[in-house]
N, C-alpha and C. Protein backbone atom coordinates (compact mmCIF):
# COMPACT_ATOMS: atom_id res chain seq x y z
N UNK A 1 0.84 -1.18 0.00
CA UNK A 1 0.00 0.00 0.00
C UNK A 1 0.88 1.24 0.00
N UNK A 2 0.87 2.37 -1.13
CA UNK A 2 1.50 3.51 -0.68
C UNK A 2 0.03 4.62 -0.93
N UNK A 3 0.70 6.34 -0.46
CA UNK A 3 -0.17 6.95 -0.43
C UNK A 3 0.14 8.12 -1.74
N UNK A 4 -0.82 8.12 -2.84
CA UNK A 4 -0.72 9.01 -3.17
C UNK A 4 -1.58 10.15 -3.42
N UNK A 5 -1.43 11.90 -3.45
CA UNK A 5 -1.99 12.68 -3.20
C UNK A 5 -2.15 13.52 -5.08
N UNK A 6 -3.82 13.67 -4.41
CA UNK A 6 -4.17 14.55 -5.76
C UNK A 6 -4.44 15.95 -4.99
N UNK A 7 -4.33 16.67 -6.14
CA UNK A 7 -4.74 18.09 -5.43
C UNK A 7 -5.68 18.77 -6.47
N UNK A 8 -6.88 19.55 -6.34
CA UNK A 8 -7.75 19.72 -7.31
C UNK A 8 -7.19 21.14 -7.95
N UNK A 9 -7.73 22.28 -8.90
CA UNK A 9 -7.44 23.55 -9.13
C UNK A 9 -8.08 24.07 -8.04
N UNK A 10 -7.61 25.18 -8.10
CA UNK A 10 -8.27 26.30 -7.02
C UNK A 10 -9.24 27.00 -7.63
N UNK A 11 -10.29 27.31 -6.70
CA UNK A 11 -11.71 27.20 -7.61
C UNK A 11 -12.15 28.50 -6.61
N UNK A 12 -12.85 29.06 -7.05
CA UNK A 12 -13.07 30.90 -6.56
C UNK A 12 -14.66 30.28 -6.69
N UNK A 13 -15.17 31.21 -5.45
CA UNK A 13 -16.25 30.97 -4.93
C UNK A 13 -17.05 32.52 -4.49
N UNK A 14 -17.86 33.25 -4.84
CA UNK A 14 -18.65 33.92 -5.07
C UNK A 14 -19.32 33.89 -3.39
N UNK A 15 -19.09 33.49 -2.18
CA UNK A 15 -19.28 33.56 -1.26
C UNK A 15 -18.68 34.21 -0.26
N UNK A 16 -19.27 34.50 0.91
CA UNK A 16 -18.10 34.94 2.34
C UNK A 16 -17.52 33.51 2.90
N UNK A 17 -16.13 33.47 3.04
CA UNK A 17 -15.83 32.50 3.57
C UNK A 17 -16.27 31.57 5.00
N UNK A 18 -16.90 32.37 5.44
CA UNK A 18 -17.54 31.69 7.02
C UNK A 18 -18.99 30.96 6.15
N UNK A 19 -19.81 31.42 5.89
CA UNK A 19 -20.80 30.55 5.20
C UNK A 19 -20.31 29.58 4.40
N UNK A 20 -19.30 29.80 3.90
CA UNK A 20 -19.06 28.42 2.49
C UNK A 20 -18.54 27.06 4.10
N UNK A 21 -17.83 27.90 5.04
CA UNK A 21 -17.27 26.74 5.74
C UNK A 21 -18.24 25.99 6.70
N UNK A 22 -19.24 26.46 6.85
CA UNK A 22 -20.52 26.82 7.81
C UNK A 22 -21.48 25.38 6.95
N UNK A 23 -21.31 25.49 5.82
CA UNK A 23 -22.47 24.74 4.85
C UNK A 23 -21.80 23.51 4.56
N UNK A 24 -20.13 23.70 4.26
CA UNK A 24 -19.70 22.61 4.05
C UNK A 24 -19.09 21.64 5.23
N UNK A 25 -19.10 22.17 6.23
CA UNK A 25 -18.78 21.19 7.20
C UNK A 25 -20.00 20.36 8.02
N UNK A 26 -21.12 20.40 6.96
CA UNK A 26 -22.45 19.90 7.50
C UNK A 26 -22.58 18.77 6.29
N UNK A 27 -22.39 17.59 6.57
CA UNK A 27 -22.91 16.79 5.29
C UNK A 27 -24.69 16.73 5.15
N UNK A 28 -25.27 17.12 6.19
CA UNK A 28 -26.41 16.87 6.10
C UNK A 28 -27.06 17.68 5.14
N UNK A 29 -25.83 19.27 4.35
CA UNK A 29 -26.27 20.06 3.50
C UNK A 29 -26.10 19.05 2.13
N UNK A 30 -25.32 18.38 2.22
CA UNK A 30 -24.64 17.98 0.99
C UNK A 30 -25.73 16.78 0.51
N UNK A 31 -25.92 16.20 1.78
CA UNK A 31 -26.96 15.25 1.27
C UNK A 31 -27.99 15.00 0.05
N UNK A 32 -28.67 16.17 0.10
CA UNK A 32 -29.71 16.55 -0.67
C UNK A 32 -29.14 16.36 -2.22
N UNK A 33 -28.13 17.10 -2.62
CA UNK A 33 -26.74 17.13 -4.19
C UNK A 33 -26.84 15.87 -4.44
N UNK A 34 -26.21 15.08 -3.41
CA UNK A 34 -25.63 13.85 -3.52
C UNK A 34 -26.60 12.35 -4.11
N UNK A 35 -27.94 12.40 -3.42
CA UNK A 35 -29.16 12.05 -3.65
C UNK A 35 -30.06 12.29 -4.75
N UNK A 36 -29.52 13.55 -5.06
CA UNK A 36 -30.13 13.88 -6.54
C UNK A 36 -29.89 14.17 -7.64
N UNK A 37 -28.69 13.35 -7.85
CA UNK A 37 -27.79 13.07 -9.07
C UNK A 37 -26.42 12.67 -8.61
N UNK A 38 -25.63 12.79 -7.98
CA UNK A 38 -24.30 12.84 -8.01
C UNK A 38 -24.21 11.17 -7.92
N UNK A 39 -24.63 10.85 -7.60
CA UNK A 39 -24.25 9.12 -7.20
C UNK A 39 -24.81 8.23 -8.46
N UNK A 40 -25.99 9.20 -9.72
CA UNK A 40 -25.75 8.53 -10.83
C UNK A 40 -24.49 9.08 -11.52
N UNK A 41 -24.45 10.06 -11.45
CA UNK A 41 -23.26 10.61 -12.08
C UNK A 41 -21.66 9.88 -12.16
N UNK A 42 -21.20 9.00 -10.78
CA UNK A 42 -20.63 8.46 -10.50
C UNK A 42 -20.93 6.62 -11.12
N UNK A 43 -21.74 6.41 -11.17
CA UNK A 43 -22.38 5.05 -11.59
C UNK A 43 -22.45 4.86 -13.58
N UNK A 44 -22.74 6.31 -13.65
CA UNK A 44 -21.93 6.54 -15.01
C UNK A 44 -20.85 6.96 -15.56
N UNK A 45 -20.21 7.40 -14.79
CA UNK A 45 -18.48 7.59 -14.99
C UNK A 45 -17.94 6.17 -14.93
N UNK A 46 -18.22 5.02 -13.73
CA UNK A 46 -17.47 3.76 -13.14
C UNK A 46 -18.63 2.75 -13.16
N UNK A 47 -19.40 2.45 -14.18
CA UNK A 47 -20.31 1.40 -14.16
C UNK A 47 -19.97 0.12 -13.36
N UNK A 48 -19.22 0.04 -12.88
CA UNK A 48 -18.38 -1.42 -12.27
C UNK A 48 -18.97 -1.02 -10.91
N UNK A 49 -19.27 0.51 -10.23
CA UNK A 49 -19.61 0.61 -8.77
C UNK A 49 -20.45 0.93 -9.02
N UNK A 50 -21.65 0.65 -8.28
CA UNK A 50 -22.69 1.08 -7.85
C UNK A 50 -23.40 1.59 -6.21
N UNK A 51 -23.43 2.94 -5.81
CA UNK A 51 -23.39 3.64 -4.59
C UNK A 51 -25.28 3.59 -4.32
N UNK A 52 -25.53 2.79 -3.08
CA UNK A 52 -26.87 3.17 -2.71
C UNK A 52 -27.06 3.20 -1.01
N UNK A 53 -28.04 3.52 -0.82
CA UNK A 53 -28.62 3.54 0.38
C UNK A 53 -27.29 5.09 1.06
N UNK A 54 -27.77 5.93 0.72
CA UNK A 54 -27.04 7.18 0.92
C UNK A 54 -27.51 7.67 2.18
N UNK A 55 -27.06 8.23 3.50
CA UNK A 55 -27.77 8.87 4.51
C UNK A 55 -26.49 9.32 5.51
N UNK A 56 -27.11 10.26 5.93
CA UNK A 56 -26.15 11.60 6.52
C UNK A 56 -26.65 12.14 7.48
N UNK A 57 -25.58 12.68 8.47
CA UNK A 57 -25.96 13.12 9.43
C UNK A 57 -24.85 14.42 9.62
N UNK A 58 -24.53 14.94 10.73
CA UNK A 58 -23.65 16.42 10.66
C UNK A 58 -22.23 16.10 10.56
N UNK A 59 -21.56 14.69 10.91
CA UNK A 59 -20.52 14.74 10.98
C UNK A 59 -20.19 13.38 10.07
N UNK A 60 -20.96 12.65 9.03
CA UNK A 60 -20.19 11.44 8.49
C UNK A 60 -21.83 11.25 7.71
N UNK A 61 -21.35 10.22 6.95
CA UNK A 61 -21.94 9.81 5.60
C UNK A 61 -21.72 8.13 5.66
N UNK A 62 -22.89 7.82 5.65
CA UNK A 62 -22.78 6.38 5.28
C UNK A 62 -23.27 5.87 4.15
N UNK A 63 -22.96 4.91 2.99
CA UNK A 63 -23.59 4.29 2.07
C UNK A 63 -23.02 2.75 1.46
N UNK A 64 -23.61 2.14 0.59
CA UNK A 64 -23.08 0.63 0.34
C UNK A 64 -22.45 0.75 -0.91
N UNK A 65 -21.61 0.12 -1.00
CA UNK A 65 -20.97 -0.26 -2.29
C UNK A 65 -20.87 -1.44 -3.57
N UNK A 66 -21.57 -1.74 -4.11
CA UNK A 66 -22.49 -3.25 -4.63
C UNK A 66 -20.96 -3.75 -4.89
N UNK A 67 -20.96 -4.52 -3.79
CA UNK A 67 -19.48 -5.73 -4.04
C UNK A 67 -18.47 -5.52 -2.76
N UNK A 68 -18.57 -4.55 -2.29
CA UNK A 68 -17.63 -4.03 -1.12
C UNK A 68 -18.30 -3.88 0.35
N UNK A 69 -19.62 -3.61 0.29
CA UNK A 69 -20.40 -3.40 1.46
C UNK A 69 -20.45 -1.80 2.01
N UNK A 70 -20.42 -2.03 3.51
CA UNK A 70 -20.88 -0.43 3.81
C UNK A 70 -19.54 0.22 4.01
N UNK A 71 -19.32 1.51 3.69
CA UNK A 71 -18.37 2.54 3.74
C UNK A 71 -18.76 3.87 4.51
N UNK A 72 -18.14 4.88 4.93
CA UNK A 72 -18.52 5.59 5.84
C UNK A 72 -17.15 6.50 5.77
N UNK A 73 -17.65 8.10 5.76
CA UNK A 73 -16.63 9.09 5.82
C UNK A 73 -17.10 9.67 6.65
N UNK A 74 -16.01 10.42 7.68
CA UNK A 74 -16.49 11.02 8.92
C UNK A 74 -15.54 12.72 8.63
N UNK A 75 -16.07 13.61 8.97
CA UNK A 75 -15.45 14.78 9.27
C UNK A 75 -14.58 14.57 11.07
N UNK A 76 -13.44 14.49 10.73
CA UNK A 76 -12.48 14.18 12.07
C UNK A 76 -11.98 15.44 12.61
N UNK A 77 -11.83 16.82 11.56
CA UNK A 77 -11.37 18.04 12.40
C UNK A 77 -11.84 18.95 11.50
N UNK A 78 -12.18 20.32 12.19
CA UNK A 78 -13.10 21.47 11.30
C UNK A 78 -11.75 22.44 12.50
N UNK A 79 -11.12 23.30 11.12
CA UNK A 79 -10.47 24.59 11.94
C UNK A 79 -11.84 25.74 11.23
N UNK A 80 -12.17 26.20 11.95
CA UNK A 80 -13.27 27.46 11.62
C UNK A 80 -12.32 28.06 10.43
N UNK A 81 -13.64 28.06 10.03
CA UNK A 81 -13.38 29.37 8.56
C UNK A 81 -12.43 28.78 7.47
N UNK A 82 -11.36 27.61 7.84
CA UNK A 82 -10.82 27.36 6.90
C UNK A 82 -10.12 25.82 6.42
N UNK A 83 -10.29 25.27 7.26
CA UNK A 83 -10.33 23.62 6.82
C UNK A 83 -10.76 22.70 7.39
N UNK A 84 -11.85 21.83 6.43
CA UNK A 84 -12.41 20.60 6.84
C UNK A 84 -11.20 19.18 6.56
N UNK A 85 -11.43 18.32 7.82
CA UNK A 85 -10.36 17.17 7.33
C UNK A 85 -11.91 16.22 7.33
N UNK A 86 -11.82 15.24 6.37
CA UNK A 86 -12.62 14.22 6.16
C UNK A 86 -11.88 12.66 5.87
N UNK A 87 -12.02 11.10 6.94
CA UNK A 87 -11.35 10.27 6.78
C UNK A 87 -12.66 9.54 6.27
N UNK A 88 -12.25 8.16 5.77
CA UNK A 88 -12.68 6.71 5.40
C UNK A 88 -12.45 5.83 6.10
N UNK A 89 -13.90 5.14 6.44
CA UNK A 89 -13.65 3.87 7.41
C UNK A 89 -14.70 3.19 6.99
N UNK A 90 -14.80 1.81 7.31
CA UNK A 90 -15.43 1.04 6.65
C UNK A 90 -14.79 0.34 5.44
N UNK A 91 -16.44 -0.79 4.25
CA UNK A 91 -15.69 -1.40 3.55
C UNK A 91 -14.74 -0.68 2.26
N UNK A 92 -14.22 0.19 2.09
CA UNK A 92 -14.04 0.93 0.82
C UNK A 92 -12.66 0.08 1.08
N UNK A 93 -11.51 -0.19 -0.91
CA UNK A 93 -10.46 -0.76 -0.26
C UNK A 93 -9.18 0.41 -1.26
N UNK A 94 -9.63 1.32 -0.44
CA UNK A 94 -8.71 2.63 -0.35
C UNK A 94 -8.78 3.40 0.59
N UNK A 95 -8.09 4.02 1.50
CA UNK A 95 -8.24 4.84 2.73
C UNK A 95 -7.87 5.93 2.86
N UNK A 96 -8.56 6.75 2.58
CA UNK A 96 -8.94 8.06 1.93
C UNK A 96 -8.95 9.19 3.62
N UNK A 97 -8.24 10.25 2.81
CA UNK A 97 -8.13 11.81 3.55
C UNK A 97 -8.03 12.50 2.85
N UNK A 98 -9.23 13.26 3.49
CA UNK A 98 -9.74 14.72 2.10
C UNK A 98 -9.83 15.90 3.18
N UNK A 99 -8.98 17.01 2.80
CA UNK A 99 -9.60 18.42 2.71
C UNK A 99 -9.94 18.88 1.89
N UNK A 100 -10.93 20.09 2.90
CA UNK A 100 -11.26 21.04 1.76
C UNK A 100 -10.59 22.72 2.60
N UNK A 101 -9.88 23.10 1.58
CA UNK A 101 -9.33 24.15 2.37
C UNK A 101 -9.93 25.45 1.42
N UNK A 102 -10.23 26.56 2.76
CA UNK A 102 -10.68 28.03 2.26
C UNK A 102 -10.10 28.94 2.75
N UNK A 103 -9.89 29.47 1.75
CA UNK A 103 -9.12 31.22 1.87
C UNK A 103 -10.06 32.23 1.21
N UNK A 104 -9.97 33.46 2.33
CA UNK A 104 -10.85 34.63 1.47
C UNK A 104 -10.14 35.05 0.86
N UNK A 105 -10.95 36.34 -0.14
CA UNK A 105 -10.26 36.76 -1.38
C UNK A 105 -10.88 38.26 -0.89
N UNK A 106 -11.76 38.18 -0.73
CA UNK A 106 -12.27 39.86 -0.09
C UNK A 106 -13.32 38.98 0.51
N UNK A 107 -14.32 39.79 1.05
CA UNK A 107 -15.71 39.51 2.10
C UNK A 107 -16.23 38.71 1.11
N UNK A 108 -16.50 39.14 -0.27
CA UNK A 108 -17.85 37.87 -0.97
C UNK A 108 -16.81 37.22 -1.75
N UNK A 109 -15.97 37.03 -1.98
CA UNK A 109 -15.17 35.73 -2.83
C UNK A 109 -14.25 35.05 -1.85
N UNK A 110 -14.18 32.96 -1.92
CA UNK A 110 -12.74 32.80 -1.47
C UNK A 110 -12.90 31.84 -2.66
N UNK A 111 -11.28 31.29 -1.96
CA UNK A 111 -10.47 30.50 -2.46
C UNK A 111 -10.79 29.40 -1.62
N UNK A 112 -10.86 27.88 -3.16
CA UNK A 112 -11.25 26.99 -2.15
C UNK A 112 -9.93 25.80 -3.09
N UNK A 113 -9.53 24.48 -2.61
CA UNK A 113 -8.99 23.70 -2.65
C UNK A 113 -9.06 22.69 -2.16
N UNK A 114 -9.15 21.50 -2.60
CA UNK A 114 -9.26 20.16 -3.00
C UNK A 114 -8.23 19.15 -2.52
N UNK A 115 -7.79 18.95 -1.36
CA UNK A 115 -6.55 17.06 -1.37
C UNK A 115 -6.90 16.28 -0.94
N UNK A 116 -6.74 15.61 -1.81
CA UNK A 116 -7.18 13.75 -1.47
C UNK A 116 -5.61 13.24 -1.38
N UNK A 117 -5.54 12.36 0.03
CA UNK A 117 -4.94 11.43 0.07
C UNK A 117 -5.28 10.01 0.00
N UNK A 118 -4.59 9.26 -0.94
CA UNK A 118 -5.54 7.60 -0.99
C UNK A 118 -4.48 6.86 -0.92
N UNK A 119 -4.67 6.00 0.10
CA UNK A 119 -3.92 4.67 0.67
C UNK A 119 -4.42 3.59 0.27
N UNK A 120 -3.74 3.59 -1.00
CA UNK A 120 -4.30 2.47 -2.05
C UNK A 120 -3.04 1.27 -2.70
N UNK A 121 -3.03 -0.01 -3.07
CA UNK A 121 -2.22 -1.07 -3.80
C UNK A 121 -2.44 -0.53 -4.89
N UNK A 122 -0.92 -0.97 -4.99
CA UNK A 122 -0.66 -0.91 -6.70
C UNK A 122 -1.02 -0.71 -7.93
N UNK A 123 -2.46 -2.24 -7.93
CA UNK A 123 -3.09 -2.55 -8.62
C UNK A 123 -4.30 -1.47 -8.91
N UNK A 124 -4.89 -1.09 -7.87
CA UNK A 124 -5.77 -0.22 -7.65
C UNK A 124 -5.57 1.40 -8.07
N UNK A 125 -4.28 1.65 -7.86
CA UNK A 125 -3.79 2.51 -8.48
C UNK A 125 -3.61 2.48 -9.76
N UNK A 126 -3.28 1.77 -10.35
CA UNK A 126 -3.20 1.57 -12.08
C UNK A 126 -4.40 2.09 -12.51
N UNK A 127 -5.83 1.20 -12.13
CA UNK A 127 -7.21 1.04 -12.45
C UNK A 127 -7.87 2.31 -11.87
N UNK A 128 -7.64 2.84 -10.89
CA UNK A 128 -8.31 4.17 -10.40
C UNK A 128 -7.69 5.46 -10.39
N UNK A 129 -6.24 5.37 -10.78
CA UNK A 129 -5.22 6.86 -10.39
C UNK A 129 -5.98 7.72 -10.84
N UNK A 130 -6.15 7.88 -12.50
CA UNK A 130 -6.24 8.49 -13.20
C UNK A 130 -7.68 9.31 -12.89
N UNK A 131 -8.80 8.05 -12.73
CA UNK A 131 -10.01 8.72 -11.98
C UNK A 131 -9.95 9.59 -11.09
N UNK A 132 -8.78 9.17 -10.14
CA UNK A 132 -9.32 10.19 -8.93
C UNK A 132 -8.71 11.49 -9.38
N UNK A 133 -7.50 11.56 -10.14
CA UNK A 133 -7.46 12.83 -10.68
C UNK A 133 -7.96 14.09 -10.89
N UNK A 134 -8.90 13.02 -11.76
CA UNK A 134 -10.18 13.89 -12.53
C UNK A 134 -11.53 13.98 -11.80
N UNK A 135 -11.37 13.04 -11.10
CA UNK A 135 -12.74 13.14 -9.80
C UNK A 135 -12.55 14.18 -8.92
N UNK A 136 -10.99 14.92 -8.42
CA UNK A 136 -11.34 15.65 -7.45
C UNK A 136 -11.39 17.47 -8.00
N UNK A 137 -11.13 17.14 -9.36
CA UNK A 137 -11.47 18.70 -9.82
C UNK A 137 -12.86 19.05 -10.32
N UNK A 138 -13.23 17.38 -10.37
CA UNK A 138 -15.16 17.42 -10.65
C UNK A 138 -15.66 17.77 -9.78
N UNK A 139 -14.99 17.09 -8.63
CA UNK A 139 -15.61 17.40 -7.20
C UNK A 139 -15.51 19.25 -6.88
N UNK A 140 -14.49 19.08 -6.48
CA UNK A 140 -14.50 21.10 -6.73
C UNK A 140 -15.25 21.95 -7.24
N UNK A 141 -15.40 21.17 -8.80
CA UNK A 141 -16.10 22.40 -9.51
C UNK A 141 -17.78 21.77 -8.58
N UNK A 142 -18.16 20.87 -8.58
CA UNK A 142 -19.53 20.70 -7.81
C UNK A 142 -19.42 21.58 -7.08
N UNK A 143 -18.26 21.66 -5.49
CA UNK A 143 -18.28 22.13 -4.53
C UNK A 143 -18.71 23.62 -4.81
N UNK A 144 -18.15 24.50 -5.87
CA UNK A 144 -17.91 25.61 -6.15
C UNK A 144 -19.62 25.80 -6.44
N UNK A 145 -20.18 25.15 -7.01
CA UNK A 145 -21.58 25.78 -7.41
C UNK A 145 -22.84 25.40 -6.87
N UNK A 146 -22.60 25.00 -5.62
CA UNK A 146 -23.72 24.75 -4.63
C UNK A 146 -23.89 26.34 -4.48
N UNK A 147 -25.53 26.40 -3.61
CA UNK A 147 -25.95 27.29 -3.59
C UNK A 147 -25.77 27.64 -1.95
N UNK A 148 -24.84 28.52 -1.48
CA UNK A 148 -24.32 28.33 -0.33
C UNK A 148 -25.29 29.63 0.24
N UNK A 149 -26.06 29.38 1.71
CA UNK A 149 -26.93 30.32 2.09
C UNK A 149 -27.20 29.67 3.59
């Protein structure tokens, strides 16, 4: 198993930074996105996974993985105003650490950013690197155009 790290673009956000951190350190906001498309969206990018039984609460996310079982991400540390840490536990067989880090730019714009760390084999890396690549600047740009309020 080694770990390697993606980092997304930096993605400007049309918000005050205390609300963007306020909304995103609540999965129970995210829920709603996630439920209403994002998990086909994902099922059509990687037809091989299929994500169901989705449900959330303020600090972690649980759902199944058709072949892997249940998986579960928890928010483990929130610094106010400017970074969420998010781990993986459960069946997933990569072990995943994600921020999301924010910087203001003036009162209504910040700066937001994207790292995934994945503690993943070899093999898995061959077959997924490239995805997560491109998954975490998808992810971003999602992050960026929620309707933060």
């Amino acid at each position: 198993m080694s770990t390697s790290k993606y980092v997304s673009d930096i993605k400007y956000i049309g918000h005050n930074q205390e609300i963007i951190f306020n909304y995103l350190s609540n999965f129970e906001n995210l829920s709603k996105y996630i439920n209403e498309g994002l998990l086909e969206k994902v099922t059509e990018q990687v037809p091989q996974i299929k994500i169901t039984d989705f449900e959330s609460d303020n600090d972690s996310c649980r759902f199944n993985i058709t072949g892997m079982g249940q998986a579960e991400i928890r928010i483990v540390s929130r610094e106010p105003h400017k970074t969420i840490k998010v781990e993986s536990s459960g069946g997933l067989p990569v072990g995943i650490t994600f921020w999301v880090q924010l910087l203001p730019v003036n009162a209504y714009q910040t700066k937001m950013r994207l790292t995934l760390h994945a503690e993943m084999s070899m093999m898995i890396k061959m077959m997924a690197g490239k995805k997560l690549e491109q998954g975490i600047n998808h992810m971003a740009d999602m992050l960026a155009q929620l309707p933060y309020q």
